[in-house]
Protein backbone atom coordinates (compact mmCIF):
# COMPACT_ATOMS: atom_id res chain seq x y z
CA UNK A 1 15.64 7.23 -25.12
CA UNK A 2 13.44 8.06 -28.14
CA UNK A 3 10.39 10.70 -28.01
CA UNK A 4 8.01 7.30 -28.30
CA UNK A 5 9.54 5.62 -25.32
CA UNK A 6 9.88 7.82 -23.45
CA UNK A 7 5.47 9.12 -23.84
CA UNK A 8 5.28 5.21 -23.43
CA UNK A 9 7.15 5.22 -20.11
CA UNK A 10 5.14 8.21 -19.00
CA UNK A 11 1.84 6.38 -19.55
CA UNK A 12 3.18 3.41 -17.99
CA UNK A 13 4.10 5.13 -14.77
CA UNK A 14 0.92 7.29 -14.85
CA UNK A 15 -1.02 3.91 -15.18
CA UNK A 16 1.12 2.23 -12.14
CA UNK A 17 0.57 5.83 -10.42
CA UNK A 18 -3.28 5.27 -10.68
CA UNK A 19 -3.43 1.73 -9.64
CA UNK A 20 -1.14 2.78 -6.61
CA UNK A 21 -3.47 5.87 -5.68
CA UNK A 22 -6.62 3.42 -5.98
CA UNK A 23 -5.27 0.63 -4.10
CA UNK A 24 -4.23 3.11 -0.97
CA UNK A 25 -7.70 4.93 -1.45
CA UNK A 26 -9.77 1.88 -1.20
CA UNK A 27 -7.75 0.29 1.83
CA UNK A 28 -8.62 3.51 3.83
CA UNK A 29 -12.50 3.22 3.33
CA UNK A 30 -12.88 -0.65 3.91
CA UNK A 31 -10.62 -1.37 6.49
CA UNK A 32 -13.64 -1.32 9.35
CA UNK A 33 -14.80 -4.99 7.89
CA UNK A 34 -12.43 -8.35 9.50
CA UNK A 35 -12.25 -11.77 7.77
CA UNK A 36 -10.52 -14.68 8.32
CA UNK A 37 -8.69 -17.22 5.93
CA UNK A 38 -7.38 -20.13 7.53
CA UNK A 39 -5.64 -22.23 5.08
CA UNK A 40 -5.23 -25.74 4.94
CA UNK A 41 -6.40 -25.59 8.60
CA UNK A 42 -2.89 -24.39 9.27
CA UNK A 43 -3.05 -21.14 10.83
CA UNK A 44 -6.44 -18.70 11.01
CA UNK A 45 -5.67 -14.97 9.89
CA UNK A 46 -8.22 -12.70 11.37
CA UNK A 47 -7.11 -9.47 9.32
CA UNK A 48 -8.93 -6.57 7.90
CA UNK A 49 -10.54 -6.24 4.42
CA UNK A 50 -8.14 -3.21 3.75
CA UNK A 51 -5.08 -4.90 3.73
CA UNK A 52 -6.00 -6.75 0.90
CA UNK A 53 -5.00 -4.06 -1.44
CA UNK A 54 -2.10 -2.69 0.52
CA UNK A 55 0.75 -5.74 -1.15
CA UNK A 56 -0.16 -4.05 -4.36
CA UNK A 57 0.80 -0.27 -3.68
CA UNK A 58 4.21 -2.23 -2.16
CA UNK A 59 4.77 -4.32 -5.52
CA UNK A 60 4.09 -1.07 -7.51
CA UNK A 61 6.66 0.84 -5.46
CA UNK A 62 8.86 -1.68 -5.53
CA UNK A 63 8.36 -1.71 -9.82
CA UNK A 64 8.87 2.00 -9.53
CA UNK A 65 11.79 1.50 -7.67
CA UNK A 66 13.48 -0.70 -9.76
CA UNK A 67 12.75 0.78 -12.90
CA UNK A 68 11.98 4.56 -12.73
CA UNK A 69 14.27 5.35 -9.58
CA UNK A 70 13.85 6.48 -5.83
CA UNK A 71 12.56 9.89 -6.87
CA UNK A 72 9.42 8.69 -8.97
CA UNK A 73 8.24 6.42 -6.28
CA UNK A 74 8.89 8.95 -3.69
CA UNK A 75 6.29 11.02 -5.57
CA UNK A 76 3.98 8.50 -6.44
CA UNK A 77 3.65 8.39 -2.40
CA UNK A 78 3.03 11.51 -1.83
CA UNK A 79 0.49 11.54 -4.12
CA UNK A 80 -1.31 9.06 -2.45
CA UNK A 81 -1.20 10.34 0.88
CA UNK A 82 -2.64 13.67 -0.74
CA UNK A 83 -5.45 11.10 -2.38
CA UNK A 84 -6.41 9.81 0.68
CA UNK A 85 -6.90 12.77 2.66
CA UNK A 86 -8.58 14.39 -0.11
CA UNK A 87 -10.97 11.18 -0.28
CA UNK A 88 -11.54 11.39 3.87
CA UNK A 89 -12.32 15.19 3.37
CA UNK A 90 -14.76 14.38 1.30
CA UNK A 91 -15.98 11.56 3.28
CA UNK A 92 -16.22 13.91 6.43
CA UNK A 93 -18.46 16.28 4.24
CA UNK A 94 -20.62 13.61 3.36
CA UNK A 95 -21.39 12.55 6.94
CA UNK A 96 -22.64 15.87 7.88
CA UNK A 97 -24.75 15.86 4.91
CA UNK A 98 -28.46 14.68 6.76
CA UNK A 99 -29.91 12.16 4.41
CA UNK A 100 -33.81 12.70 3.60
CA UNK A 101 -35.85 10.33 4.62
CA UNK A 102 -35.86 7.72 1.87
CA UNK A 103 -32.42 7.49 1.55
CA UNK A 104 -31.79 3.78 0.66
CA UNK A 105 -28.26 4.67 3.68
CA UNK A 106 -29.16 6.47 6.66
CA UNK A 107 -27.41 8.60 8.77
CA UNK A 108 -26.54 5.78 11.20
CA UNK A 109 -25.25 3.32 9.08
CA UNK A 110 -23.31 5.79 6.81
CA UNK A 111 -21.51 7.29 9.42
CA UNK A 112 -20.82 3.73 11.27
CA UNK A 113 -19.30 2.49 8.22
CA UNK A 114 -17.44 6.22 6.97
CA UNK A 115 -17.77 8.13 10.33
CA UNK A 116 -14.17 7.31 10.78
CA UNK A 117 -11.72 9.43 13.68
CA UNK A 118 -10.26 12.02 11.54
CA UNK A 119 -7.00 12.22 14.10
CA UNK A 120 -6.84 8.18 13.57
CA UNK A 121 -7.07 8.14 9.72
CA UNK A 122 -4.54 11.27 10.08
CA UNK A 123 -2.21 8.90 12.14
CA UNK A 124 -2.72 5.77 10.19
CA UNK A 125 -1.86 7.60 7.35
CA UNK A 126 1.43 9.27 8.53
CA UNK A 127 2.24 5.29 9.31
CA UNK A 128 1.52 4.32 6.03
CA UNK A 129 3.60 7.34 4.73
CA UNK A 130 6.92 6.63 6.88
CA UNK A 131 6.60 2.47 6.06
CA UNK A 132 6.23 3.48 2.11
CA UNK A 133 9.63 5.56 2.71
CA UNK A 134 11.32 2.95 4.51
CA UNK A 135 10.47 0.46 2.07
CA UNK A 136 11.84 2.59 -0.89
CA UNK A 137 14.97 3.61 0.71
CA UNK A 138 15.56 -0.04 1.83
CA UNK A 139 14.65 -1.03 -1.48
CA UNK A 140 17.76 1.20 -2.72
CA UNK A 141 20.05 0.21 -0.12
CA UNK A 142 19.93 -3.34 -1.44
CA UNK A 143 20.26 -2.36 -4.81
CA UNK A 144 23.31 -0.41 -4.29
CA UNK A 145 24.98 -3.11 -2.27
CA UNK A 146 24.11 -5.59 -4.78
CA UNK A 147 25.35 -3.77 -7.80
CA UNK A 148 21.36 -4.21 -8.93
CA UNK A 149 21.25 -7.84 -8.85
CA UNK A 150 19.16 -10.21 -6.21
CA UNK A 151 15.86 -8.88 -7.25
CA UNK A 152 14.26 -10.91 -4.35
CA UNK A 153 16.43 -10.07 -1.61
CA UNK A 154 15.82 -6.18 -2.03
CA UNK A 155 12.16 -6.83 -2.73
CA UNK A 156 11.56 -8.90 0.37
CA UNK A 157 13.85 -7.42 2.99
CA UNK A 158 12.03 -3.92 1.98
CA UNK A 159 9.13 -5.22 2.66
CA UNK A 160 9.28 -7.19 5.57
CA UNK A 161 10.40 -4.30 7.25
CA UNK A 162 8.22 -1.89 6.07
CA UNK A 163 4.84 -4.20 6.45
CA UNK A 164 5.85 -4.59 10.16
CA UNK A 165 6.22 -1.36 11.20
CA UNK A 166 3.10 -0.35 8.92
CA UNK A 167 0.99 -3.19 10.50
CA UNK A 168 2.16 -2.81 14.44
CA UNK A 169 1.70 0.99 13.96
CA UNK A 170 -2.12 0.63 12.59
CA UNK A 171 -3.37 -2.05 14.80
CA UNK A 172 -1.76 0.00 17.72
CA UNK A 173 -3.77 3.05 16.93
CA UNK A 174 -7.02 1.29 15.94
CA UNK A 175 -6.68 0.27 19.61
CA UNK A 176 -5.38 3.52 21.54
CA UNK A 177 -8.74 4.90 19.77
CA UNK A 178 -11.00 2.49 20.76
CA UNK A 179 -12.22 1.56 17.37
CA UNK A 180 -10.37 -2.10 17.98
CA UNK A 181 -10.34 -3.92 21.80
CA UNK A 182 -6.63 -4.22 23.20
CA UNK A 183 -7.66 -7.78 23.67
CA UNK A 184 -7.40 -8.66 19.67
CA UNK A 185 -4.24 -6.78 19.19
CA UNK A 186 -1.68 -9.15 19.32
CA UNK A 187 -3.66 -11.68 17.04
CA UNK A 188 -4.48 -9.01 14.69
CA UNK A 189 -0.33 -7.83 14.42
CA UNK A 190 0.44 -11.28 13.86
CA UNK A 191 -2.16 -11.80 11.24
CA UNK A 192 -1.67 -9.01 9.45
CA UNK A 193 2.24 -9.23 9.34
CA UNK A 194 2.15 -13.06 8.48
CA UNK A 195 -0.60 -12.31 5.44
CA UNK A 196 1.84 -9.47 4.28
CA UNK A 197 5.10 -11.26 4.18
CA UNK A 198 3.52 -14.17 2.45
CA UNK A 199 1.91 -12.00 -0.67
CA UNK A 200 5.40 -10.40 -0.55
CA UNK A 201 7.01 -13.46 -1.21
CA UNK A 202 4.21 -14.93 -3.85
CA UNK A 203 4.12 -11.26 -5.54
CA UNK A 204 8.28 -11.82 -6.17
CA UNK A 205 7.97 -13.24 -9.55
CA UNK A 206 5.23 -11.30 -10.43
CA UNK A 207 7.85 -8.19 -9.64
CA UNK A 208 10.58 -10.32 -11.51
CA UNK A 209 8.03 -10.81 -14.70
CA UNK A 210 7.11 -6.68 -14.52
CA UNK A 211 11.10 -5.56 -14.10
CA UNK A 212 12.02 -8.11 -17.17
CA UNK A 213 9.47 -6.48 -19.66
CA UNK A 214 10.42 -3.23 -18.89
CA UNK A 215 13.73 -4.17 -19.51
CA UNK A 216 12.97 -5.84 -22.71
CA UNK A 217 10.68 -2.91 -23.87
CA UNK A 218 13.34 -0.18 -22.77
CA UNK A 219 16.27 -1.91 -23.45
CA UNK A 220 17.53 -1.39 -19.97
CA UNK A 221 20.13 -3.27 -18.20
CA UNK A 222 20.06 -4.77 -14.96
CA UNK A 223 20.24 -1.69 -12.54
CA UNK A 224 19.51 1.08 -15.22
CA UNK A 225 16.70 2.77 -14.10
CA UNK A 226 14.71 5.05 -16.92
CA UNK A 227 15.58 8.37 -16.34
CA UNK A 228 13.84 12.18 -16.77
């Protein structure tokens, strides 16, 4: 690979890094707020606001993946996990901050909406760490079986499994900490699988459109992965 492609595949990843980083950020500091969407009267999801930017660290990883190999989206993973406990240390300092008294955020409502357990962002986040790994080394499994062909079937079956044991695992400790009643927990792990398997399957040709310019641009072949 020339010098240019290759400082245009570094910028690239560093850009997919920073979207990843942001999404997985985000998701930890909004997650106390539940909506529902119930469409076409079908089926009512009653899911948290954070899991709206989870399907796009998967669909990066799974770009990463494809493209720039197990290793780089092991380490864009890390990174993230290192993000968001920097981000909750931060958070916790904040809390203990007292706010004067014409703060337009109190004490109160700052720490109701931030005041998070530190042991359950801890354990959501070791979840969200093992269901990231599984998903990549799934991810690879396929691709190795297939030869690097059936895009979809190695995107999907990754992250299935993954967004299961990553949902079940923070709904479960939301509960077991009392943040969440045990009575909601079943609707909630439905919910929030059924919302995640559906963006996985409507994010598959936006994954399919990503892999094919990067192919195109890099003049890699189906399989080839850009290497160090």
């Amino acid at each position: 690979m020339e010098k240019k492609d290759k400082q245009a595949a570094d910028s690239i990843y560093l850009i997919l890094a920073a979207l990843f980083i942001a999404s997985l950020v985000a998701s930890n500091l909004i997650f106390q707020k539940f909506f529902y969407w119930e469409p076409f009267g079908i089926y009512r999801f009653e899911i948290s606001v954070g899991i709206l930017p989870y399907p796009i660290t998967f669909l990066i990883t799974d770009i990463l993946s494809e493209i720039y190999g197990k290793k780089k989206a092991n380490q864009v993973v890390i990174a993230g996990i290192f993000a968001s406990f920097f981000s909750m240390f931060i958070i916790l300092m904040a809390d203990f901050a007292p706010a004067i008294e014409n703060s337009p955020i109190n004490d109160k409502i700052f720490h109701q909406v931030f005041g998070l357990s530190t042991l359950a962002v801890f354990a959501s986040m070791m979840a969200y760490l093992f269901a990231q790994f599984i998903d990549i080394r799934i991810f690879h499994f396929w691709k190795k079986l297939t030869n690097g062909k059936h895009l979809w079937l190695r995107n999907n079956f990754s992250t299935f499994a993954s967004q299961f044991i990553d949902t079940f695992t923070v709904v479960f400790l939301l509960c077991s900490f009392k943040i969440l009643p045990w009575s909601i927990f079943t609707s909630l792990l439905i919910s929030g699988f059924l919302f995640k398997v559906i963006i996985a399957v409507l994010d598959t040709p936006v994954l399919y459109g990503a892999v094919f310019l990067f192919r195109k641009r890099f003049n890699l072949k189906v399989g080839e992965e850009i290497l160090d």
